[in-house]
C-alpha atoms as a PDB file:
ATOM      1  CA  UNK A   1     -41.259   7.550  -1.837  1.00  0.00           C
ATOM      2  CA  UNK A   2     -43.419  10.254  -0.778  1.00  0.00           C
ATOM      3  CA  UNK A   3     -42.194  14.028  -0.602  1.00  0.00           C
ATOM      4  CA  UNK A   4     -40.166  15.892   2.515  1.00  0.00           C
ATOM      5  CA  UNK A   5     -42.693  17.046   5.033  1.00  0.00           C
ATOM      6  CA  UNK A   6     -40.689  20.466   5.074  1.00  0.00           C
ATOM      7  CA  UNK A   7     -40.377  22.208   8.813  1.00  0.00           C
ATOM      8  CA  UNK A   8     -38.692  25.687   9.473  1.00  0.00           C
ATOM      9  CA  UNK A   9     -37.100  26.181  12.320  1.00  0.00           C
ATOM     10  CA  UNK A  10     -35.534  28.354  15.087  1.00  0.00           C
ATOM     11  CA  UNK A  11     -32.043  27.927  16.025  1.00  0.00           C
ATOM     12  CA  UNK A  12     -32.856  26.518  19.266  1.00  0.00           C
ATOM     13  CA  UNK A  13     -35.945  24.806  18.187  1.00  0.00           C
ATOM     14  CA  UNK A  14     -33.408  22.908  15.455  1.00  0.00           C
ATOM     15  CA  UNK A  15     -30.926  22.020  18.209  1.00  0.00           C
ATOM     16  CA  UNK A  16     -33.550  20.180  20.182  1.00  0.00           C
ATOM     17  CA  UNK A  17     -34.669  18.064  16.808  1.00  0.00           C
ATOM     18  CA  UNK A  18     -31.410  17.154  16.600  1.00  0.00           C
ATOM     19  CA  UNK A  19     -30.229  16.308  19.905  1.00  0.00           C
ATOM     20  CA  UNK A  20     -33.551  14.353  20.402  1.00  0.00           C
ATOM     21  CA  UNK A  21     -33.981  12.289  16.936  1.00  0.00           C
ATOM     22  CA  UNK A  22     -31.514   9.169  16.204  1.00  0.00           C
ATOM     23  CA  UNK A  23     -30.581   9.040  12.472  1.00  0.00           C
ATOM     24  CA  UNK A  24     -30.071   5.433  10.670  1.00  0.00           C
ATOM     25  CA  UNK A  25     -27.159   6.931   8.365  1.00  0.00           C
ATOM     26  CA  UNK A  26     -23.339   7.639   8.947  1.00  0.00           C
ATOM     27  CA  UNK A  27     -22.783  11.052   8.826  1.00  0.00           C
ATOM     28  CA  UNK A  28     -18.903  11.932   7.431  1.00  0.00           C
ATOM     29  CA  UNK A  29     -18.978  15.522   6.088  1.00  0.00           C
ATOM     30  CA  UNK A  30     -20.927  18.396   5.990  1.00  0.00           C
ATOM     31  CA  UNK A  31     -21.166  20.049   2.616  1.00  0.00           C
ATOM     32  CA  UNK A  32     -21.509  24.063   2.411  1.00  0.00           C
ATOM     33  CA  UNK A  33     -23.239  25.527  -0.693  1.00  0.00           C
ATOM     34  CA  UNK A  34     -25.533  28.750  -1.663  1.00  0.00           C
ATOM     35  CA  UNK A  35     -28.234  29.251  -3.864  1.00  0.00           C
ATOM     36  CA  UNK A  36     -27.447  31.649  -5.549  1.00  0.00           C
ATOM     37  CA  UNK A  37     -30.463  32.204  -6.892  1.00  0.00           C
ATOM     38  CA  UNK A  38     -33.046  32.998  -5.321  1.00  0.00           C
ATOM     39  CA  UNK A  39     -31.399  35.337  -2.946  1.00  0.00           C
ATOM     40  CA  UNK A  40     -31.586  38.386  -0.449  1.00  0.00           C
ATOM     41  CA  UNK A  41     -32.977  40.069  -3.643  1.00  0.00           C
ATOM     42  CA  UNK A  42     -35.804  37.171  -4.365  1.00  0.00           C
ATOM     43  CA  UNK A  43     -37.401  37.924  -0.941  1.00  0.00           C
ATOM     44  CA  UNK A  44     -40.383  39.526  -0.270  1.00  0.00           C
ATOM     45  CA  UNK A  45     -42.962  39.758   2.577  1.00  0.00           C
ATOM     46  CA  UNK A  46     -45.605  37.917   0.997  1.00  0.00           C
ATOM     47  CA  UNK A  47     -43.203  35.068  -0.358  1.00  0.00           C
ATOM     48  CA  UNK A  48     -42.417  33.488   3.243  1.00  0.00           C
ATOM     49  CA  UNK A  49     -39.358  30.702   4.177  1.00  0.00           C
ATOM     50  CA  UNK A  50     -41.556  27.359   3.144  1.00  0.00           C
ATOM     51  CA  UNK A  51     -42.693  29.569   0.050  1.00  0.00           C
ATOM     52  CA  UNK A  52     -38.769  29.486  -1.000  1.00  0.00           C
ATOM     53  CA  UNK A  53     -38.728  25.507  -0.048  1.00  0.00           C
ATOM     54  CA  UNK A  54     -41.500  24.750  -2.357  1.00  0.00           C
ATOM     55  CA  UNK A  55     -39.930  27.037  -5.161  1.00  0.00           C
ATOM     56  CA  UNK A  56     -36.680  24.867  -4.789  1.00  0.00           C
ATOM     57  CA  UNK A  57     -37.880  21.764  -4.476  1.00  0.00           C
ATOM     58  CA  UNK A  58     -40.362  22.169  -7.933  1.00  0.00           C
ATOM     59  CA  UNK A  59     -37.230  23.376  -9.904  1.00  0.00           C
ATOM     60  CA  UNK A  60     -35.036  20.453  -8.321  1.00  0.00           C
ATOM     61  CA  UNK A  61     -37.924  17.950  -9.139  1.00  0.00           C
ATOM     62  CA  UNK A  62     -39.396  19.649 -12.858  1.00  0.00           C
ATOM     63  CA  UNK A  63     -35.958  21.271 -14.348  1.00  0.00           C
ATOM     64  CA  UNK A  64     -33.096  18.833 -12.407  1.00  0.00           C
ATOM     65  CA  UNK A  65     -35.194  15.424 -12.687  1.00  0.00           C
ATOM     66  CA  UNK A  66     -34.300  14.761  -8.922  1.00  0.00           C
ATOM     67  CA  UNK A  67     -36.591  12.605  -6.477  1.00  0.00           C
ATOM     68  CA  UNK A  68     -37.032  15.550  -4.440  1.00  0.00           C
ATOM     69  CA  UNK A  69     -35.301  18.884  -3.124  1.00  0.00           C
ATOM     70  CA  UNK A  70     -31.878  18.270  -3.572  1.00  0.00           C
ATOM     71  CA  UNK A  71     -30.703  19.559   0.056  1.00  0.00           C
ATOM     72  CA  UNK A  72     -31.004  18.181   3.751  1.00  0.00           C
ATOM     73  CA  UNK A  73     -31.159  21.855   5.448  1.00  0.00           C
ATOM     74  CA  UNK A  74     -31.787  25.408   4.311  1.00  0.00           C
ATOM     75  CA  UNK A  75     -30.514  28.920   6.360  1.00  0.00           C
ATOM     76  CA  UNK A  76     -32.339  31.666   6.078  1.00  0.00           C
ATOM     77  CA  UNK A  77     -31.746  35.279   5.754  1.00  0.00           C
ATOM     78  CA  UNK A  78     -34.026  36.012   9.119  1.00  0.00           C
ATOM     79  CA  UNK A  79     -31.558  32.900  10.979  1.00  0.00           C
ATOM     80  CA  UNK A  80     -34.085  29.953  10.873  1.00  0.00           C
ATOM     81  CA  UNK A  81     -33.133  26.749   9.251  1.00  0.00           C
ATOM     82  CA  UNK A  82     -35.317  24.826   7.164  1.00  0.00           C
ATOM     83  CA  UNK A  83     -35.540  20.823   7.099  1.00  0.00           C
ATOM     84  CA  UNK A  84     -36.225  19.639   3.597  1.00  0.00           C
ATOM     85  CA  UNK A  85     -34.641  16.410   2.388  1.00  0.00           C
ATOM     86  CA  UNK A  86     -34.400  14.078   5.121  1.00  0.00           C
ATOM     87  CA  UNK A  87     -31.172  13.869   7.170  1.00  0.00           C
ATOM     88  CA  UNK A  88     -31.707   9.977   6.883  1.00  0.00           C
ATOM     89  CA  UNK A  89     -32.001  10.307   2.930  1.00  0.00           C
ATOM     90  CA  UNK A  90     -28.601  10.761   0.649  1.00  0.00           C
ATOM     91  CA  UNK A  91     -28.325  14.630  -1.033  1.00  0.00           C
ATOM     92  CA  UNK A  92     -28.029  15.571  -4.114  1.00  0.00           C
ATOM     93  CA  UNK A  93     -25.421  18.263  -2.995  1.00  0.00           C
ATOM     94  CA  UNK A  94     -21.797  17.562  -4.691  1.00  0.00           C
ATOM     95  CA  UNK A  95     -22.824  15.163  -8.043  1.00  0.00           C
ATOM     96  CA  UNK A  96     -20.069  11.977  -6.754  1.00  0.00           C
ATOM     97  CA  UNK A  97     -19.558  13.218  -2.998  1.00  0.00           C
ATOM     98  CA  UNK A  98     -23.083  12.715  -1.807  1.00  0.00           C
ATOM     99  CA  UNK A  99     -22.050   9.320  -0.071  1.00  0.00           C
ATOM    100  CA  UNK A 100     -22.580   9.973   4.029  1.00  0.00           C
ATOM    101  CA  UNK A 101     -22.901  13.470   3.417  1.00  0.00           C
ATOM    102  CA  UNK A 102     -24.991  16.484   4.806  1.00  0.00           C
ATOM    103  CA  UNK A 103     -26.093  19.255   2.599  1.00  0.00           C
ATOM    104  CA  UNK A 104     -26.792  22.557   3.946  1.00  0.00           C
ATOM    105  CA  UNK A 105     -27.952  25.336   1.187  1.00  0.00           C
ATOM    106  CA  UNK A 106     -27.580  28.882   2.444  1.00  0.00           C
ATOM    107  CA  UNK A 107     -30.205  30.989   0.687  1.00  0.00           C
ATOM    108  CA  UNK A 108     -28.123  33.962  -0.939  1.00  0.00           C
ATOM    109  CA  UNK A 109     -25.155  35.166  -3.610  1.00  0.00           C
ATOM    110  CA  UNK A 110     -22.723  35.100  -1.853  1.00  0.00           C
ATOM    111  CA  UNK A 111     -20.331  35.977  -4.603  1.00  0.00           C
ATOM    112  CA  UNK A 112     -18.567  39.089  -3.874  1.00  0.00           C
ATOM    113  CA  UNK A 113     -20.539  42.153  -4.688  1.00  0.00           C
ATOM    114  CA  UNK A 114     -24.057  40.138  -4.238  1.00  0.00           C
ATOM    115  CA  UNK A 115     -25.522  39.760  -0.990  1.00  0.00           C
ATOM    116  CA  UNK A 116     -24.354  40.993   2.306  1.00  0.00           C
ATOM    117  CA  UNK A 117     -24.700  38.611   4.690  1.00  0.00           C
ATOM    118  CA  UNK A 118     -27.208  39.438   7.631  1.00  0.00           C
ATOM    119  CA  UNK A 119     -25.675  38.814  11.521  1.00  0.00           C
ATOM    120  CA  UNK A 120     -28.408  36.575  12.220  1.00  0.00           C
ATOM    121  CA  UNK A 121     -27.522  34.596   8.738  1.00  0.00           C
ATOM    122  CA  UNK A 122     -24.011  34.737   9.476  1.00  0.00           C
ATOM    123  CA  UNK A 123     -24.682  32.910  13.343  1.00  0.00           C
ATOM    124  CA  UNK A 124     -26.962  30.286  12.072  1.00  0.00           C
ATOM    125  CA  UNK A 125     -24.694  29.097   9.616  1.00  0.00           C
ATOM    126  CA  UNK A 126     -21.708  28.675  12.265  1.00  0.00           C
ATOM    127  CA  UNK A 127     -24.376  27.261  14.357  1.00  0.00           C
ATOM    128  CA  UNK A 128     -25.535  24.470  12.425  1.00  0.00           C
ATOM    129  CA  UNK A 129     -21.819  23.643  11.205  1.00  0.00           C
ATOM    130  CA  UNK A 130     -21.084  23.329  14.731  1.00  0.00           C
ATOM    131  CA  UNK A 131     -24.096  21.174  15.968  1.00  0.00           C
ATOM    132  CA  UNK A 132     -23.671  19.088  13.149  1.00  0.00           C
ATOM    133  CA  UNK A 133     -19.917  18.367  14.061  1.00  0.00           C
ATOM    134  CA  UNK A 134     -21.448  17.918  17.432  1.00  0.00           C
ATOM    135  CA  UNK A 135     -24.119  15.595  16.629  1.00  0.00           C
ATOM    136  CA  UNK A 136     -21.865  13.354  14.178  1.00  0.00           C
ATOM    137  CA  UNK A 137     -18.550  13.369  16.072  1.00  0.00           C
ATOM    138  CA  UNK A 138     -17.361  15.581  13.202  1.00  0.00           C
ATOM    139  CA  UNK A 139     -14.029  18.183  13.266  1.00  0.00           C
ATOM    140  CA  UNK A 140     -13.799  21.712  11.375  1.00  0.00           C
ATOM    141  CA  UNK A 141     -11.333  20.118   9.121  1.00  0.00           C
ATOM    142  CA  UNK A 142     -11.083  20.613   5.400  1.00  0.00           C
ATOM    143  CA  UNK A 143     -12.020  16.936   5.091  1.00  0.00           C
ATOM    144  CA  UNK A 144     -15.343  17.177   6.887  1.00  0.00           C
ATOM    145  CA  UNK A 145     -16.621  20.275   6.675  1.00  0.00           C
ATOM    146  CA  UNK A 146     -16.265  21.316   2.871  1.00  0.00           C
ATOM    147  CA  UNK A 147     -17.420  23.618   0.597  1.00  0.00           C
ATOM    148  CA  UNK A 148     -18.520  22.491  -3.344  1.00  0.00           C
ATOM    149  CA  UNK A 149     -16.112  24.617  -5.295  1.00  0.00           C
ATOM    150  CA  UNK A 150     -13.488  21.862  -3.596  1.00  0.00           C
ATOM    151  CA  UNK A 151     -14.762  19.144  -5.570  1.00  0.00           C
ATOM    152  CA  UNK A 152     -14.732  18.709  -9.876  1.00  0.00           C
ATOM    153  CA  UNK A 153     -17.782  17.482 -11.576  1.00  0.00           C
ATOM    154  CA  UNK A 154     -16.879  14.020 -11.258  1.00  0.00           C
ATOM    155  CA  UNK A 155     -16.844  14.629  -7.342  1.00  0.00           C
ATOM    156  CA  UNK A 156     -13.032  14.447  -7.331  1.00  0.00           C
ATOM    157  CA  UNK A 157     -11.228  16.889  -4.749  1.00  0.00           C
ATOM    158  CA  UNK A 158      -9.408  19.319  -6.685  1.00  0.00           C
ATOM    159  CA  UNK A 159      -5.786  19.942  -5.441  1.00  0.00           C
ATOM    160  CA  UNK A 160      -5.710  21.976  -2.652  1.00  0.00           C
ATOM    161  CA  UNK A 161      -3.154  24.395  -4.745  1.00  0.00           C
ATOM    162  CA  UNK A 162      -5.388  24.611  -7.368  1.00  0.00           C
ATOM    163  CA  UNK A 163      -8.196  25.841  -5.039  1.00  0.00           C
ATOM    164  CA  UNK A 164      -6.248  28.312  -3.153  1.00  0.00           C
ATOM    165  CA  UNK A 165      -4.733  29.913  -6.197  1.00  0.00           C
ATOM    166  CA  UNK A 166      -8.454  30.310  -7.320  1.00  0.00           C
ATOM    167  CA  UNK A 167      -7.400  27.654 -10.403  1.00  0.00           C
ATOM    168  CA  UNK A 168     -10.865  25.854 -10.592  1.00  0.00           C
ATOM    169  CA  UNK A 169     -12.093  28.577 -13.018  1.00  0.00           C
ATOM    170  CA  UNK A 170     -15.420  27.132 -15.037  1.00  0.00           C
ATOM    171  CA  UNK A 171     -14.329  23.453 -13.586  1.00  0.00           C
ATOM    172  CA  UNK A 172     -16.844  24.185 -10.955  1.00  0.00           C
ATOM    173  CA  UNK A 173     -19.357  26.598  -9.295  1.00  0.00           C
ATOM    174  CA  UNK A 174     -17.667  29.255  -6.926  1.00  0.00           C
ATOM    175  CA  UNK A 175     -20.451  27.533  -4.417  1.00  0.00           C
ATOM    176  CA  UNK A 176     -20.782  28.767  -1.728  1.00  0.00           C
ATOM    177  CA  UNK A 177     -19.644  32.518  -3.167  1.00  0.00           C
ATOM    178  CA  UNK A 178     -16.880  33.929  -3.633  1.00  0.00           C
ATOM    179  CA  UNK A 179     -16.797  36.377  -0.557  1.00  0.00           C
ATOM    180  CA  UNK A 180     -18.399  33.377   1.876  1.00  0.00           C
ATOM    181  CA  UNK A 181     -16.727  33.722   4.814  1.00  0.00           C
ATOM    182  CA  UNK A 182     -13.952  35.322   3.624  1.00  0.00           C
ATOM    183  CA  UNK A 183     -13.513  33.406   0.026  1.00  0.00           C
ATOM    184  CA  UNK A 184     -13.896  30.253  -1.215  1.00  0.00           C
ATOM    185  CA  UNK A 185     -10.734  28.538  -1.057  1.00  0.00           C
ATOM    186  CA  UNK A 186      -9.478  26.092   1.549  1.00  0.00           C
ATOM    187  CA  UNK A 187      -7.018  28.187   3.072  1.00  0.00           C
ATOM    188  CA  UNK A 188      -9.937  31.110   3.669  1.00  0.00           C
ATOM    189  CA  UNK A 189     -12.034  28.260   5.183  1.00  0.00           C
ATOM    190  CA  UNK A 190      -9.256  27.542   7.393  1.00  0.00           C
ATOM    191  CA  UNK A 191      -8.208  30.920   8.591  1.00  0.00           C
ATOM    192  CA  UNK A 192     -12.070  32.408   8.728  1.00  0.00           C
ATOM    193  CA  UNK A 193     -15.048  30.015   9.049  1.00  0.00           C
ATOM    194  CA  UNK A 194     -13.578  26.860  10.815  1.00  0.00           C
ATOM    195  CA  UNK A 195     -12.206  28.768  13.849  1.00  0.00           C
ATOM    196  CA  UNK A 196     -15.775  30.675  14.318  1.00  0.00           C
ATOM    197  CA  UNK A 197     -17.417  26.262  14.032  1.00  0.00           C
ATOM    198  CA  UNK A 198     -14.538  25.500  16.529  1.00  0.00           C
ATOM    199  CA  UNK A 199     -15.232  28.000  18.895  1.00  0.00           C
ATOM    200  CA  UNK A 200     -18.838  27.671  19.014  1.00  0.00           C
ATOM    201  CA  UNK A 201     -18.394  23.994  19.813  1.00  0.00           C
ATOM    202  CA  UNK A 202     -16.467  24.861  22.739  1.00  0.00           C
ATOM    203  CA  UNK A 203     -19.037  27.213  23.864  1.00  0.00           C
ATOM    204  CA  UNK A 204     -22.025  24.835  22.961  1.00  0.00           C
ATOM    205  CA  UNK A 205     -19.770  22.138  25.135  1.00  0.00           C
ATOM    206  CA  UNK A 206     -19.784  24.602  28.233  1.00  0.00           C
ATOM    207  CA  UNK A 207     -23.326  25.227  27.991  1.00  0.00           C
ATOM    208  CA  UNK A 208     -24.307  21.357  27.926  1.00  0.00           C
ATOM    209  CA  UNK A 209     -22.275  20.734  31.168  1.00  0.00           C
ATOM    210  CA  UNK A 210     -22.480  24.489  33.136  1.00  0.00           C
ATOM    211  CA  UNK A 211     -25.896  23.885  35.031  1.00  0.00           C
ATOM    212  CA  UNK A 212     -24.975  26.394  37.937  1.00  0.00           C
ATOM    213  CA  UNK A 213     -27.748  24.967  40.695  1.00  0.00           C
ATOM    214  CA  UNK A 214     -30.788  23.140  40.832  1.00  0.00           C
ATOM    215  CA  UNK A 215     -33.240  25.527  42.258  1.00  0.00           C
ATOM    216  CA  UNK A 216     -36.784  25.678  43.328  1.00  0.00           C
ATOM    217  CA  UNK A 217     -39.548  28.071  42.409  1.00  0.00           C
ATOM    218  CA  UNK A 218     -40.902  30.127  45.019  1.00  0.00           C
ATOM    219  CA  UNK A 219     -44.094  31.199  43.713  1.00  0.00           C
ATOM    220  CA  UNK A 220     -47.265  30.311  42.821  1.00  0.00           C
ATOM    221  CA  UNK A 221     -47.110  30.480  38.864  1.00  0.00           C
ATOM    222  CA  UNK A 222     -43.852  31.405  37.352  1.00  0.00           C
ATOM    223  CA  UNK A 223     -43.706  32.745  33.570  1.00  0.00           C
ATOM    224  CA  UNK A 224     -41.096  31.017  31.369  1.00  0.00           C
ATOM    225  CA  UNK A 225     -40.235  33.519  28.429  1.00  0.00           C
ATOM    226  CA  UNK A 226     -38.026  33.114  25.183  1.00  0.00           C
ATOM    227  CA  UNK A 227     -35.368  35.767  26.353  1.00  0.00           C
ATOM    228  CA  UNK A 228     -34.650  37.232  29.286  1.00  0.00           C
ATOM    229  CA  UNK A 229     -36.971  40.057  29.927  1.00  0.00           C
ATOM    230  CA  UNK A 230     -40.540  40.775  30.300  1.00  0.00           C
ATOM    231  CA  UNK A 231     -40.542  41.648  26.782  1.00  0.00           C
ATOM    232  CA  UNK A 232     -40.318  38.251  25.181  1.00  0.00           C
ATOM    233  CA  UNK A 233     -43.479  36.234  24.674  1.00  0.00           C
ATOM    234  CA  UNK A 234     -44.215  33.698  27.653  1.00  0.00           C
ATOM    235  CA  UNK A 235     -43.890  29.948  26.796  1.00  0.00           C
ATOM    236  CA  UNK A 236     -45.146  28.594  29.574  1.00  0.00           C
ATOM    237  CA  UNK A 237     -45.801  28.884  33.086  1.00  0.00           C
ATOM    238  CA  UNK A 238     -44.186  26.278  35.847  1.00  0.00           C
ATOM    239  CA  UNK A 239     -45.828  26.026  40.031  1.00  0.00           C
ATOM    240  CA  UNK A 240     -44.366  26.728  42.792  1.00  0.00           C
ATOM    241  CA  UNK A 241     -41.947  24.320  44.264  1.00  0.00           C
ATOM    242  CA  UNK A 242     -41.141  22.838  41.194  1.00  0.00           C
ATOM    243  CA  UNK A 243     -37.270  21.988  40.637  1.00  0.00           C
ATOM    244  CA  UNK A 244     -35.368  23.900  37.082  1.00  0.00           C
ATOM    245  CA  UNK A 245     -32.304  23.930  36.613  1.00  0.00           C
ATOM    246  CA  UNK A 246     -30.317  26.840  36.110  1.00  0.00           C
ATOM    247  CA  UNK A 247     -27.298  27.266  32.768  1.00  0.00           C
ATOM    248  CA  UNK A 248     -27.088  30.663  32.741  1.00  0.00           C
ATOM    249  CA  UNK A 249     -28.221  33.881  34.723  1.00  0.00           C
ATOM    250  CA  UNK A 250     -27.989  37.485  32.918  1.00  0.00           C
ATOM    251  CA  UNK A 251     -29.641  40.566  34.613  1.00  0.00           C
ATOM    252  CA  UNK A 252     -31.521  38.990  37.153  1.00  0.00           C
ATOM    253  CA  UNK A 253     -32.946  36.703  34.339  1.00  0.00           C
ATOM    254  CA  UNK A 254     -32.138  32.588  34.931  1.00  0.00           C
ATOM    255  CA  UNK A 255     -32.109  30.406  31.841  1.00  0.00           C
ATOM    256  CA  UNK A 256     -33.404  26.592  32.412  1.00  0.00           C
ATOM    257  CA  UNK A 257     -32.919  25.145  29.859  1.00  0.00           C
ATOM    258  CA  UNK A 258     -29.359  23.817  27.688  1.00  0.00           C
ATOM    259  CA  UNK A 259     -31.137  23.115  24.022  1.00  0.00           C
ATOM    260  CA  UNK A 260     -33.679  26.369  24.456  1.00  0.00           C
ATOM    261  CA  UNK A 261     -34.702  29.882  25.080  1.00  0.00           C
ATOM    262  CA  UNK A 262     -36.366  29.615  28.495  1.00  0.00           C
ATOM    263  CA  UNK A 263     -35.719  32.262  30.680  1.00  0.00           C
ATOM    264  CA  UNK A 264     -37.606  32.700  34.262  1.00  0.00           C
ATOM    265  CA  UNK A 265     -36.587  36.113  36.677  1.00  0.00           C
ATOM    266  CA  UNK A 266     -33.871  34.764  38.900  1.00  0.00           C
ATOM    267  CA  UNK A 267     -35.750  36.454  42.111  1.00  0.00           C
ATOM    268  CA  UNK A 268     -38.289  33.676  42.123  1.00  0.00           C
ATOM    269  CA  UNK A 269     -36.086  30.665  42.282  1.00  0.00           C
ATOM    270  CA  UNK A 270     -34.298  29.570  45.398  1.00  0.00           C
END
């Protein structure tokens, strides 16, 4: 089978991949991890994102004797997401938990006393744990979204008490850190990441069904930027008397579209 054609990215750019491709395999649980190694530390300017892919998937392949890199999806430091094994295609995530399983590596040690998480890091991650749960009619529920410190090396849940009263010791990597989120345990997950997936569900939800009007452009050639503001790069232009609709206005800015940043200046729609 030939290697993942690897892609990075955006947020928003990933949101529309998923909402637009059908996928041939049942999807039960999202698995959490981090690298570890590299991490924040490994980066450097002239090393980019598909640099890091490459890196990971020739030390999967060369020192692991997997078929390919061993994850689905890859955050980022700088909030992009990278596509690497195919979501179609099983991981090699939690050795006897891969079945119907998603496996999302966060680049970074995040161990506590390693790497801080960046902002942007720390959205994309809720992010794609959210449109994930969206896409796959999935919950923020210890049983679906999971983290590999949960599991022994046989891919056996541990007891839940012998998570929580950090009990695993050298049974199993701290994966994904020991300061993820909070910690690593189950009750952490519960009282600090899975409320942050749940709410940005609720506000993904809105957004999907909170198209305000259908309006029509009232000049000639109208700009579409990435953000609102005449400081983000234009995207495209649309004619005049063409019908958008409208999600969301901020600051005399109208956004058009539900899966992207597309913003037009409110004053020339009506």
């Amino acid at each position: 089978m030939a290697l993942a054609q690897f892609h990075i990215y955006t947020p928003q750019e990933f949101q529309q991949y998923l909402v637009n491709t059908v996928f041939s395999r049942s999807i039960k649980m999202i698995q959490n991890h981090h690298t570890w190694e590299p991490n924040y530390s490994s980066l450097s300017p002239s090393q980019g994102e598909m640099y890091w892919l490459e890196s990971m998937r020739s030390y999967h392949i060369h020192n692991n004797g997997w078929s390919d890199i061993a994850q689905n999806l890859t955050t980022f430091p700088s909030g992009n997401i990278g596509l690497c094994r195919p979501i179609n295609i099983t991981p090699a995530g939690i050795f006897g938990a891969n079945s119907g399983a998603i496996c999302i590596e966060n680049l970074g040690n995040f161990d506590a006393g390693h790497d801080q998480m960046t902002l942007p890091h720390k959205d994309t991650i809720v992010f794609l744990n959210a449109i994930l749960c969206m896409k796959f009619d999935l919950k923020p529920v210890k049983e679906q979204v999971v983290y590999h410190h949960w599991f022994d090396r046989s891919g056996k849940r541990f007891p839940e008490s012998v998570v929580n009263n950090n009990q695993v010791g050298n049974q199993q990597k701290t994966c994904p850190g020991t300061a993820f989120f909070g910690n690593n345990t189950i009750t952490s997950a519960e009282a600090n990441f899975f409320p942050l997936i749940a709410s940005r569900i609720k506000q993904l939800d809105e957004t999907s069904i909170s198209q305000i009007a259908s309006m029509i452009v009232n000049t000639d050639v109208l700009n579409v930027r990435s953000g609102p503001g005449t400081s983000y790069p234009i995207l495209r232009t649309i004619t005049q008397d063409t019908q958008v609709a409208v999600y969301t206005t901020t600051n005399q800015w109208s956004k058009i579209s539900n899966t992207a940043d597309e913003w037009v200046f409110s004053s020339y729609l009506s």
